[in-house]
Protein backbone atom coordinates (compact mmCIF):
# COMPACT_ATOMS: atom_id res chain seq x y z
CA UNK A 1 6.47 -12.78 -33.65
CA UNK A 2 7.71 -14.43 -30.55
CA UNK A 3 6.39 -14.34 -27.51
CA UNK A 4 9.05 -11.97 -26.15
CA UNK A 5 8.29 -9.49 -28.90
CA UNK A 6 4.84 -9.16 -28.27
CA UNK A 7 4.91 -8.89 -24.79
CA UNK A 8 7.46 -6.15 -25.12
CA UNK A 9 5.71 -4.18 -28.11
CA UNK A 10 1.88 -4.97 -25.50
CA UNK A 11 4.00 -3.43 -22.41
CA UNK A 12 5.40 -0.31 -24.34
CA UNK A 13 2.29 0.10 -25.75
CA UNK A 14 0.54 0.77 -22.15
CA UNK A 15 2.84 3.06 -21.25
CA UNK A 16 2.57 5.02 -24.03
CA UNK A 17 -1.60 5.15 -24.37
CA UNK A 18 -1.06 5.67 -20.25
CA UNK A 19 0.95 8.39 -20.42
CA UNK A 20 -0.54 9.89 -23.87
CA UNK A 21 -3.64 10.03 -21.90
CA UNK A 22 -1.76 12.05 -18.44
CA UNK A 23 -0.32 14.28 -20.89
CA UNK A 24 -3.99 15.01 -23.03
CA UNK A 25 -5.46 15.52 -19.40
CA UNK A 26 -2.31 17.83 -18.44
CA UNK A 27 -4.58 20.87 -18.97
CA UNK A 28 -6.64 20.35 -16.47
CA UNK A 29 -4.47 20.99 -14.04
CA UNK A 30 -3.77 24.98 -13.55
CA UNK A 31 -3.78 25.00 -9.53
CA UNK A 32 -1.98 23.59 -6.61
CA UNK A 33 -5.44 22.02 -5.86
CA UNK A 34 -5.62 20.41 -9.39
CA UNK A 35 -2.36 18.95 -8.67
CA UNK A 36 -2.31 17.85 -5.16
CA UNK A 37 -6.14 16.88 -4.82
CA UNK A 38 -7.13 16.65 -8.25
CA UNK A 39 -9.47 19.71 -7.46
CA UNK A 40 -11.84 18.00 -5.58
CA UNK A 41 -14.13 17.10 -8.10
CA UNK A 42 -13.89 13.20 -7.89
CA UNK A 43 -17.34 11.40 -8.18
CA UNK A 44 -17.43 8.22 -5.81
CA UNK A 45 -16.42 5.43 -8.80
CA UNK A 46 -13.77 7.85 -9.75
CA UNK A 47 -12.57 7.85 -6.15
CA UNK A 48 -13.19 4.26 -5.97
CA UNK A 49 -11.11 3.30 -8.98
CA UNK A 50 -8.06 5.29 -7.90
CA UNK A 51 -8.23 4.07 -3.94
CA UNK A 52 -8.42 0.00 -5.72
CA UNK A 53 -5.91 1.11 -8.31
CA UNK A 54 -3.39 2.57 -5.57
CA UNK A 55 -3.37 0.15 -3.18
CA UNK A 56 -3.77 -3.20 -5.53
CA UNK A 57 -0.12 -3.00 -6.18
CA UNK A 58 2.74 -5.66 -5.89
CA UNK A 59 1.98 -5.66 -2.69
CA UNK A 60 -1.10 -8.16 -3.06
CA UNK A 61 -0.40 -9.31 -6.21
CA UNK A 62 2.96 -10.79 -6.09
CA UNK A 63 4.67 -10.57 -2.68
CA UNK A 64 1.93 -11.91 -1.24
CA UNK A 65 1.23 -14.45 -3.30
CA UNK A 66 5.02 -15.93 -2.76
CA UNK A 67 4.06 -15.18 1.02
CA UNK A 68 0.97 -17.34 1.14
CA UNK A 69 3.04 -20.10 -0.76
CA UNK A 70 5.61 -20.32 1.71
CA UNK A 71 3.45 -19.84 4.79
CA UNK A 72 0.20 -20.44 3.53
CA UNK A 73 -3.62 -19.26 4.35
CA UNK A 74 -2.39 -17.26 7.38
CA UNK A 75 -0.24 -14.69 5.78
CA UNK A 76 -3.53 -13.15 4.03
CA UNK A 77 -3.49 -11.01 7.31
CA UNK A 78 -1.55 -8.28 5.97
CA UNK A 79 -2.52 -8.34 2.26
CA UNK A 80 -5.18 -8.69 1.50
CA UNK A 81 -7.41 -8.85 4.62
CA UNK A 82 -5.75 -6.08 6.54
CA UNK A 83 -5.13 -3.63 3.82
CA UNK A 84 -9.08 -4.23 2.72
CA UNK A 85 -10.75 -3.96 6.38
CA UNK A 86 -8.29 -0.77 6.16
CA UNK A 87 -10.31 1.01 3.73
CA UNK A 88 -13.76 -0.38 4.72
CA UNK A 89 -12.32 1.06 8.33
CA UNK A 90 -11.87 4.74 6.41
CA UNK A 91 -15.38 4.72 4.80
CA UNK A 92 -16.85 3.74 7.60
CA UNK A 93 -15.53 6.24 10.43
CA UNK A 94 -12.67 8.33 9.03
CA UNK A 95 -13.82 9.74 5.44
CA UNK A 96 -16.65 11.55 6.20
CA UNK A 97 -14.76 14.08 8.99
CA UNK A 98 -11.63 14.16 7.40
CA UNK A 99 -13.23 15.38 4.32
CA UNK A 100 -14.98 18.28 5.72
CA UNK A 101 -11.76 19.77 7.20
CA UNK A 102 -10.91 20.50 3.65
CA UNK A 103 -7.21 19.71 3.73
CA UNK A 104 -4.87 19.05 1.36
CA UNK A 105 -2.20 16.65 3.63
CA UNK A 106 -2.20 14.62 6.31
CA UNK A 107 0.41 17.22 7.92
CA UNK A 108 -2.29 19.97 7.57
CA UNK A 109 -4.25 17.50 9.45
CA UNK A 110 -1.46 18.17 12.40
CA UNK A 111 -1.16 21.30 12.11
CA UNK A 112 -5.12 22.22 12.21
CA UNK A 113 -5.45 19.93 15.31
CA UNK A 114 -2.68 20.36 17.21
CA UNK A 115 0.04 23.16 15.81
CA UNK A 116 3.12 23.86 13.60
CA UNK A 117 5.35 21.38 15.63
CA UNK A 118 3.45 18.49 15.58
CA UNK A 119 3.07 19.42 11.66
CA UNK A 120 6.53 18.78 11.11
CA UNK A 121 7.02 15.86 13.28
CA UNK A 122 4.36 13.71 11.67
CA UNK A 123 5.18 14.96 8.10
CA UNK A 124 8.75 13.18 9.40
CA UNK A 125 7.35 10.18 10.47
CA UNK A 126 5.17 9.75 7.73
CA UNK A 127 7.43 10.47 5.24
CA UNK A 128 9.92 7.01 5.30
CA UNK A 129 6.69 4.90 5.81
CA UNK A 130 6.58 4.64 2.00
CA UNK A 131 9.96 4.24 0.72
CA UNK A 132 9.89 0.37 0.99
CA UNK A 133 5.99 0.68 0.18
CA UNK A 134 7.48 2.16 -3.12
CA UNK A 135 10.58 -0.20 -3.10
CA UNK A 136 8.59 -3.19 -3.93
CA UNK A 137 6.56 -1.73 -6.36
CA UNK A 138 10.19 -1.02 -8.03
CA UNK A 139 11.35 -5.09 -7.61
CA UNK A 140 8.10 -6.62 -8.56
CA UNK A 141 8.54 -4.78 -12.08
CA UNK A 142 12.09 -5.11 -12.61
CA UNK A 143 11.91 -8.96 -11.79
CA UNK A 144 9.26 -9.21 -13.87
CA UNK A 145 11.60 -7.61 -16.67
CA UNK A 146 14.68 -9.87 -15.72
CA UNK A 147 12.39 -13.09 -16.21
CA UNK A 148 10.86 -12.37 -19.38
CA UNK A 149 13.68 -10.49 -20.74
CA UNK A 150 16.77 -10.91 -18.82
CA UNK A 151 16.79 -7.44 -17.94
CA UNK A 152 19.40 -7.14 -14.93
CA UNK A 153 17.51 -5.91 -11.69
CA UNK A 154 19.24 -2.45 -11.41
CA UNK A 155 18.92 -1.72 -14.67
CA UNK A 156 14.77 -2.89 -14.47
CA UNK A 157 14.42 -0.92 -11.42
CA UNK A 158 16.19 2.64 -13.13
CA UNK A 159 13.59 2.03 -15.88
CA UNK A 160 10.80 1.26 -13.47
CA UNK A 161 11.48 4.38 -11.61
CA UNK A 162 11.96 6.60 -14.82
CA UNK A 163 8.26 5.50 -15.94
CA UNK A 164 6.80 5.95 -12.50
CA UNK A 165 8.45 9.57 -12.05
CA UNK A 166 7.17 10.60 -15.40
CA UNK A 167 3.50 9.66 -14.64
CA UNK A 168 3.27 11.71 -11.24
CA UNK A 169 5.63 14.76 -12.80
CA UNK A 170 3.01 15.83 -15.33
CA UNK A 171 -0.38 16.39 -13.92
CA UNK A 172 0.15 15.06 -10.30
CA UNK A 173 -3.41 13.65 -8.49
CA UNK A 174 -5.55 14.59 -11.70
CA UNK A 175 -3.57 12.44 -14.43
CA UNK A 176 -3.08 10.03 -11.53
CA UNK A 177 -6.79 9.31 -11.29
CA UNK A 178 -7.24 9.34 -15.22
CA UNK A 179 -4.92 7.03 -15.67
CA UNK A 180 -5.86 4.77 -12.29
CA UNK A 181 -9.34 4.65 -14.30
CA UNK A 182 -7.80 3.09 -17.55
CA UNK A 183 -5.43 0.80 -15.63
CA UNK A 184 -8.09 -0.48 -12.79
CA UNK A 185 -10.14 -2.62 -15.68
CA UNK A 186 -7.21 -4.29 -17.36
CA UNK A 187 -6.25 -5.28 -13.72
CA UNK A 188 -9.66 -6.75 -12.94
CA UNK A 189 -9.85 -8.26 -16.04
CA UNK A 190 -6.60 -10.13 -15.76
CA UNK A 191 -7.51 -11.09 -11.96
CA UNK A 192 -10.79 -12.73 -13.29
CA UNK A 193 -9.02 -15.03 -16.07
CA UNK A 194 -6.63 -15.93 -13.78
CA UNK A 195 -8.87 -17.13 -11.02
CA UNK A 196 -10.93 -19.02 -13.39
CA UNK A 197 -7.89 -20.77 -15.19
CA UNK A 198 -6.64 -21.88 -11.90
CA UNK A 199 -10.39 -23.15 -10.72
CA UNK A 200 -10.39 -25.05 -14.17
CA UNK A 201 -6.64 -26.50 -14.20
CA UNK A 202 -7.29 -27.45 -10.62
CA UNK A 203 -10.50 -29.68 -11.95
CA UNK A 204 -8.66 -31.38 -14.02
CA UNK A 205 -6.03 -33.19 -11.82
CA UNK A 206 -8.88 -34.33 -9.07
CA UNK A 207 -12.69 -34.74 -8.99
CA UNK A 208 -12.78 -30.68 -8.10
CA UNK A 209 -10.77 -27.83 -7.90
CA UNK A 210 -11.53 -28.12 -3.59
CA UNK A 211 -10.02 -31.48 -3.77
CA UNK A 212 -7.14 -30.77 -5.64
CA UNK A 213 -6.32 -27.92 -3.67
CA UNK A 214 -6.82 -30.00 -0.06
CA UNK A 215 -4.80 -33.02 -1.26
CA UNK A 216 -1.81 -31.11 -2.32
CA UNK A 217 -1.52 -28.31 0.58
CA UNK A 218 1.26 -29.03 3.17
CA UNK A 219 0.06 -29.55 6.70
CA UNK A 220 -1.27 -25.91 8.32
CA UNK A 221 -1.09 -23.79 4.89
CA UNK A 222 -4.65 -24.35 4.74
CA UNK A 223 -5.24 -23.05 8.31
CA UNK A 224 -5.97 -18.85 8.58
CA UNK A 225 -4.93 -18.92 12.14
CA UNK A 226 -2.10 -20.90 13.44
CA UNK A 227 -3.21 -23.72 16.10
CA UNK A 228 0.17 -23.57 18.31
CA UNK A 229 -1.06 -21.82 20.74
CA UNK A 230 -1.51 -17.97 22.09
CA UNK A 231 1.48 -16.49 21.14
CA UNK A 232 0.72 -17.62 17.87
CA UNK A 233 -2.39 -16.05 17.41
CA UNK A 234 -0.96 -12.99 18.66
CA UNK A 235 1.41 -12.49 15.98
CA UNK A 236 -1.53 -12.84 13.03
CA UNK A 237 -3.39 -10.10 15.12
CA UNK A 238 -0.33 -8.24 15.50
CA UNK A 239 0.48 -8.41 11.16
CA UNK A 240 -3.74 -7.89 10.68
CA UNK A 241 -3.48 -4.49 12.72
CA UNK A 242 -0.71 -3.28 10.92
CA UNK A 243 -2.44 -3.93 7.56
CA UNK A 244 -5.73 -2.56 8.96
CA UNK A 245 -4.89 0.26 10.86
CA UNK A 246 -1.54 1.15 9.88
CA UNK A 247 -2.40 2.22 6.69
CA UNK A 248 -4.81 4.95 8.00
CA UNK A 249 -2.57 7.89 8.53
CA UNK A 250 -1.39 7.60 4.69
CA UNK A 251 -1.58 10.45 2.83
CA UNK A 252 -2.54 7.63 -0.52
CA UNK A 253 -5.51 7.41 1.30
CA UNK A 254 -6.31 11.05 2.64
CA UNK A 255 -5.19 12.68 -0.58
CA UNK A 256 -8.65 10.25 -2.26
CA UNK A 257 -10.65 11.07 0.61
CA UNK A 258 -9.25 15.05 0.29
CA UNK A 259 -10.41 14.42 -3.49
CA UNK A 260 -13.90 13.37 -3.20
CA UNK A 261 -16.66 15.74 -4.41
CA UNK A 262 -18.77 15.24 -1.45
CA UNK A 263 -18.28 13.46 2.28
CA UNK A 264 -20.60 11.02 0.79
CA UNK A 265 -18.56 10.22 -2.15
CA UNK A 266 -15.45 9.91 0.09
CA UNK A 267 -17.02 7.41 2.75
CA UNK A 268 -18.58 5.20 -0.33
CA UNK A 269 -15.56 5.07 -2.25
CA UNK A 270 -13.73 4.16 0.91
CA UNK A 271 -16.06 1.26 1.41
CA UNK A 272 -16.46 -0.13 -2.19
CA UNK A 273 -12.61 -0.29 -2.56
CA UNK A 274 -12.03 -2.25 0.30
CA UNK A 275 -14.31 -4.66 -0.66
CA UNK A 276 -13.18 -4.91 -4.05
CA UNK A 277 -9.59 -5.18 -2.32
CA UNK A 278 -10.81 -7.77 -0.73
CA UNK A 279 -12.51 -9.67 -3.17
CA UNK A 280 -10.06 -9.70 -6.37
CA UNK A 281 -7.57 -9.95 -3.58
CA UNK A 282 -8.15 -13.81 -3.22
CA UNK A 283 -7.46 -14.72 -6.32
CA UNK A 284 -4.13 -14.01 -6.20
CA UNK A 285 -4.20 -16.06 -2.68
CA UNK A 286 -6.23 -19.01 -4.39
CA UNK A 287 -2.96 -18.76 -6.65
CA UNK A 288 -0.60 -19.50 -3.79
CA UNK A 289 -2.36 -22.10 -2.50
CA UNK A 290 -2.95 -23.61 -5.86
CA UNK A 291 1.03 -23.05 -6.81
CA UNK A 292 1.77 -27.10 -4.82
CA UNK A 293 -0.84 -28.70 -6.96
CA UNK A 294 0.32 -26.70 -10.25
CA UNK A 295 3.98 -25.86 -10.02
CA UNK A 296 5.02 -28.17 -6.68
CA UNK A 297 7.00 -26.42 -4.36
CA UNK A 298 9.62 -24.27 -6.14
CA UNK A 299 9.81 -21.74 -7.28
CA UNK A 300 10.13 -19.92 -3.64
CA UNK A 301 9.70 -16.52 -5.47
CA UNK A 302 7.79 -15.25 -8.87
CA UNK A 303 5.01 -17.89 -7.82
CA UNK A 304 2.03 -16.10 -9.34
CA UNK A 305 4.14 -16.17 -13.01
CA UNK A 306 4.70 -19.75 -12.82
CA UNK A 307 1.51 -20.32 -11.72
CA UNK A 308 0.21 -17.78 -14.80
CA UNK A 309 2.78 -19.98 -17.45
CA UNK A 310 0.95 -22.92 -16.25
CA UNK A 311 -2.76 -22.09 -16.80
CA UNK A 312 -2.37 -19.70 -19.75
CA UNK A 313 -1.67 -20.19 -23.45
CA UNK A 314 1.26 -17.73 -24.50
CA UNK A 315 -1.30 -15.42 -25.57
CA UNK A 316 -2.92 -15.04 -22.34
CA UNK A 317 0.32 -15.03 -20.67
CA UNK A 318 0.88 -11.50 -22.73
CA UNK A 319 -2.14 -10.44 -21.42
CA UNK A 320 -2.44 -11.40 -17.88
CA UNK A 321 1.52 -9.80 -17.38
CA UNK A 322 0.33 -6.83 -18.75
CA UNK A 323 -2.15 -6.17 -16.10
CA UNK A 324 0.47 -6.84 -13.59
CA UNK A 325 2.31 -4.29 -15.28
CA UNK A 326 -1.15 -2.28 -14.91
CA UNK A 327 -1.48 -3.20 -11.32
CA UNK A 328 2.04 -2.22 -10.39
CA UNK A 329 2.53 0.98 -12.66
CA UNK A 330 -1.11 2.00 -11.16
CA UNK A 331 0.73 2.34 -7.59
CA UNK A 332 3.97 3.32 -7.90
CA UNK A 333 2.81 6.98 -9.37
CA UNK A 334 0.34 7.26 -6.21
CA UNK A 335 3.52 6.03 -4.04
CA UNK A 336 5.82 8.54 -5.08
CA UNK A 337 3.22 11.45 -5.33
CA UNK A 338 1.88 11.08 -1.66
CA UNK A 339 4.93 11.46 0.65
CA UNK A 340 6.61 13.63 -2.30
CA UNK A 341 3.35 15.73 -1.80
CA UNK A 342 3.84 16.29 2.12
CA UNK A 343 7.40 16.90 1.96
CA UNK A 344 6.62 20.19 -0.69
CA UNK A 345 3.42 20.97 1.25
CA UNK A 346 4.54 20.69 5.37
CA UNK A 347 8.07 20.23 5.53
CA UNK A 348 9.98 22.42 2.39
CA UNK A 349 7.39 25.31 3.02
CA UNK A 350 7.06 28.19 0.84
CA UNK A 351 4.54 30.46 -1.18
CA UNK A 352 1.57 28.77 -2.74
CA UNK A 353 2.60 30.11 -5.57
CA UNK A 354 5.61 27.01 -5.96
CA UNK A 355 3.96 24.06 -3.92
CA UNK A 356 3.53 22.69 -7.64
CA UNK A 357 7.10 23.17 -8.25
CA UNK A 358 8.98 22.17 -4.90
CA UNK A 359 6.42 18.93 -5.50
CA UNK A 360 7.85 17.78 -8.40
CA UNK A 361 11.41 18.36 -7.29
CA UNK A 362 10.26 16.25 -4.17
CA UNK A 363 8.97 13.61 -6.68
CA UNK A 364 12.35 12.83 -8.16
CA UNK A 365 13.55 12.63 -5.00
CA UNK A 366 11.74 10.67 -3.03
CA UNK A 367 11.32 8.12 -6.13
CA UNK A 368 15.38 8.29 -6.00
CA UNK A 369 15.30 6.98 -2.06
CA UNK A 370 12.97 4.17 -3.11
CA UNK A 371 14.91 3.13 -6.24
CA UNK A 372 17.82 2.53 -3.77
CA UNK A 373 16.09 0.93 -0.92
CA UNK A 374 14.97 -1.35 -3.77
CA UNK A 375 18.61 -2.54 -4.47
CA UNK A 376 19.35 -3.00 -0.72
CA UNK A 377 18.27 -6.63 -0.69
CA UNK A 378 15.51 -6.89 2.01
CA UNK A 379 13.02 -8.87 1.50
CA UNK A 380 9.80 -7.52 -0.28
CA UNK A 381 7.71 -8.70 2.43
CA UNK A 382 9.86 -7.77 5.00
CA UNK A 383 9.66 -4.17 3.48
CA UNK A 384 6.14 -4.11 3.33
CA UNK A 385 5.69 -4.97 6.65
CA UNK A 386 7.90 -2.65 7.95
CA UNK A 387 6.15 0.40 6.07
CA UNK A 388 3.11 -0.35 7.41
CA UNK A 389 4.06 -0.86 10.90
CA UNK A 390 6.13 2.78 11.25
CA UNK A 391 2.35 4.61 10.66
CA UNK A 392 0.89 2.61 12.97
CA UNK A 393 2.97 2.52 15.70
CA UNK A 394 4.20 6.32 15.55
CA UNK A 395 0.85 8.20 13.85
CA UNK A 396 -2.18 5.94 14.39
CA UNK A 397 -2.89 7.06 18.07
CA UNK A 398 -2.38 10.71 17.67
CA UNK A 399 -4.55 10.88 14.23
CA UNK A 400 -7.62 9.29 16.08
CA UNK A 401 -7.29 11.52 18.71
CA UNK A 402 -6.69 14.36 16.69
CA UNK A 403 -9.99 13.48 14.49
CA UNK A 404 -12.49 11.99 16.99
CA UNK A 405 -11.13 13.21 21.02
CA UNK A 406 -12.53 16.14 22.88
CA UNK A 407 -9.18 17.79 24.41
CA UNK A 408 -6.46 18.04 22.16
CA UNK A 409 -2.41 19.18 23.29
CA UNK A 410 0.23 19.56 20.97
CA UNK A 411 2.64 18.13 23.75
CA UNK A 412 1.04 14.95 23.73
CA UNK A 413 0.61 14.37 20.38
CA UNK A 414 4.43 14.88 19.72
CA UNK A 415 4.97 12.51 22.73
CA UNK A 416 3.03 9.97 21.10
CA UNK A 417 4.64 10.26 17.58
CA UNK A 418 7.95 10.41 19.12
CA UNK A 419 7.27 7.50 21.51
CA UNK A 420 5.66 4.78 19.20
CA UNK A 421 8.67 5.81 16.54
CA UNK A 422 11.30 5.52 18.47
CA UNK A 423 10.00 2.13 20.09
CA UNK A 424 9.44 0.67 16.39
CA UNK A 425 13.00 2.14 15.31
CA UNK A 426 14.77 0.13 18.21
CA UNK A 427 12.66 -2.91 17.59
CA UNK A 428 13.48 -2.91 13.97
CA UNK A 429 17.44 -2.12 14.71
CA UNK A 430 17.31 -5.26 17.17
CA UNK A 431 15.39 -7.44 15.16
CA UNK A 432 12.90 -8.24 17.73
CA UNK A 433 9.77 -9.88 16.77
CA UNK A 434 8.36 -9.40 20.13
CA UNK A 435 8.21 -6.73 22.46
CA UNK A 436 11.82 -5.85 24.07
CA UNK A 437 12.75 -9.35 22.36
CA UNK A 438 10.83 -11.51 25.15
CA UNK A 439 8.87 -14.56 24.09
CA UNK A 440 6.13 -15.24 25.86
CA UNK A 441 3.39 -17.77 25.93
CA UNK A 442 0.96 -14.82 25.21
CA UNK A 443 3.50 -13.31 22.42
CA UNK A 444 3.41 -9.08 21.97
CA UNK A 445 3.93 -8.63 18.46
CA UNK A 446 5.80 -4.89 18.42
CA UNK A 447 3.61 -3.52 16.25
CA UNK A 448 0.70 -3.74 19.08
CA UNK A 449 3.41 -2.89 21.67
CA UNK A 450 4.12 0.39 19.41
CA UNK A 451 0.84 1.44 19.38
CA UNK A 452 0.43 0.38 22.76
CA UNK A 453 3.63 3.22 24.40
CA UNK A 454 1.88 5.93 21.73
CA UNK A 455 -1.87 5.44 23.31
CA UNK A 456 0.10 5.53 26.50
CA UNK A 457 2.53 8.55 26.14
CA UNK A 458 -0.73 10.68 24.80
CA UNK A 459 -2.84 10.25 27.59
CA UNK A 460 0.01 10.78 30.32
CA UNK A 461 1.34 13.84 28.29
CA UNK A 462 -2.15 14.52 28.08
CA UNK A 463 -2.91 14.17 31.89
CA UNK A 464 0.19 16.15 33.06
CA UNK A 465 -0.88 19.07 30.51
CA UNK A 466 -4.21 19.24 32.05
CA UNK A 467 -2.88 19.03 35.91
CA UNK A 468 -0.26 22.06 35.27
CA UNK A 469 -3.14 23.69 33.46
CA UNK A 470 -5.22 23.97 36.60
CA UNK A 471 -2.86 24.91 39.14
């Protein structure tokens, strides 16, 4: 059998034992808790298995690989170093508080802190954050399809989306997590083969796999921080902040945290994951920077496959791009679940009685939005960027106030959603890199400016709520 074949008949394969396994664990799951939290029963490798499963999607494993080829060693601010310090960031002083407020969505999280309006507000705001999170989980699979197969892209990213929406329909968080467990150790595996086929095809061109890897990088790709000045490292703190701390106020995230059996379980998991992140997460970066020595400079997209087609035999090749396959499919369910989730649960309210059902009508939905931002044309990057920065810009400020601040008002934690949205909505509408489209010596990446106007619209509201208060 061909190549072809058996990569098709090894890719069918794991989505049927996948979803044979969601649908064998369906019974499980009789309540809205079962379904939205996977009834809180998650032991911390359980938890840590679905946090590294979720997040470990196309995002690190392909777009940024491409990324760190173009641009080299400095793009690994966003994936994977900001993502990871993101959830070593949650273990280590969200988890533990968030979990004993026994939630359910980050929107109950609003409305327990600060009321119904601010509720429905951040459910808004939150909401969009992960339709181009979920439209490059879409691309990466159905360009993996069109190379190997010649599938066209529409048509890959329709069947992409019909396999993701079938996963989260039938057992939501529960059969998410099961199948997270199966899917994190083929990804691992995968990640470890590669890295040590690149080490070893690197060795053989030079005296070391080091050497190899200096003589063929262009001039600053091997540099984490840019040396032109300021501005410049302004930006990569600018793109490291919206990796680290604009993923916080994701419901991804709090729905693990929400699932955790015990605080402890939720702060460990937290930790572990994001240094797992982390750690597998270079390998795909050593592939970037190895793609000049092993594949020269094209191609400027699908870099980790060439790189893959150059260190493995066919057989390996069938079995490393069926762990991205893992990786990917491991995401896009959580993707489509979370915001899906809050839209049922804080924005299309009803009786607890149909939060199951109004979910999974939200879950077609939403995965509908994402299949079509998919086919818009942006880059993936681009569109990962952009996800992160809306929740850090227009939910980060209010969140950590919400959680850790004495004095809490409604008022000013709509002013700082509303504030920090609005000024990364114009930004993005302009184009503008930099704050108000000014460059400056000392550059303000809008991200930072974002969060900057929400931390700034809090405290005034905050302050004026306070002076009225004691007149």
């Amino acid at each position: 059998m061909s190549v072809t074949g058996t990569l098709a008949l090894a890719l069918i394969g794991l989505v049927a034992l996948t979803l044979g396994l969601a649908i064998g664990q369906r019974h499980r799951t009789t309540t809205a808790e079962d379904f939205l939290v996977a009834g809180r029963r998650l032991s911390w490798p359980m938890a840590t298995a679905t946090l590294f499963a979720t997040w470990f999607g196309a995002g690190t494993l392909l777009t940024a690989t491409d990324e760190i080829h173009a641009s080299g060693l400095s793009a690994v601010a966003l994936e994977p170093l900001g993502a990871g310090l993101c959830l070593v960031v949650a273990g280590v002083g969200f988890a533990r508080p968030l979990w004993r407020m026994r939630l359910l969505t980050l929107g109950d999280f609003f409305a327990q802190r600060f009321g119904a309006r601010a509720e429905k507000v951040a459910s808004a705001v939150m909401v969009p954050s992960y339709f181009g999170w979920i439209a490059v989980q879409f691309l990466a699979l159905a360009k993996l399809l069109d190379h190997f197969f010649g599938l066209p892209i529409p048509a890959g990213v329709g069947l992409v989306c019909i396999v993701g929406v079938s996963y989260a329909l039938i057992g939501g968080m529960w059969t998410v997590v099961i199948t997270d467990a199966v899917l994190v150790g083929v990804i691992a595996f995968g990640l470890l083969v590669l890295g040590g086929g690149v080490l070893v095809k690197l060795g053989e061109t030079a005296s070391s796999p080091w050497a190899a890897l200096v003589q063929t990088l262009p001039a600053g790709h091997g540099r984490l921080i840019g040396s032109r000045g300021t501005g410049e490292l302004t930006s990569w703190l600018g793109v490291l902040f919206v990796g680290c701390l604009g993923n916080l106020p994701g419901q991804d995230l709090l729905a693990r945290i929400f699932s955790a059996r015990s605080e402890r379980a939720a702060a460990v998991a937290c930790t572990v994951a994001g240094g797992l992140y982390i750690g597998l997460g270079c390998v795909p970066v050593l592939a970037g920077l190895a793609a000049h020595a092993l594949v020269g400079d094209q191609p400027a997209s699908g870099v980790l496959l060439a790189v893959a087609a150059t260190v493995f035999s066919p057989a390996m090749t069938v079995v490393f791009v069926v762990a991205i396959a893992a990786t990917v499919l491991s995401t896009i369910d959580s993707a489509i679940l979370s915001p899906a989730t809050v839209i049922a649960q804080n924005l299309w309210q009803g009786s607890d009685a149909t939060v199951v059902a109004r979910t999974r009508v939200c879950i077609v939905g939403v995965a509908g939005t994402g299949a079509a931002l998919a086919l818009v044309g942006e880059s993936a990057y681009a569109l990962l960027e952009s996800a992160y920065e809306l929740g850090l810009t227009g939910l980060f400020v209010p969140l950590t106030w919400g959680l850790f601040g004495r004095r809490r008002s409604e008022g000013a934690a709509l002013a700082a959603m509303l504030v920090g949205s609005a000024s990364w909505a114009v930004h993005y509408a302009a184009g503008w890199s930099a704050f108000a489209g000014v460059e400056t010596p000392v550059r303000m990446p809008t991200s930072l400016a974002g969060a900057g106007l929400s931390a700034l619209a809090y405290v005034g509201v905050a302050w004026l709520t306070r002076r009225r208060a004691a007149r």
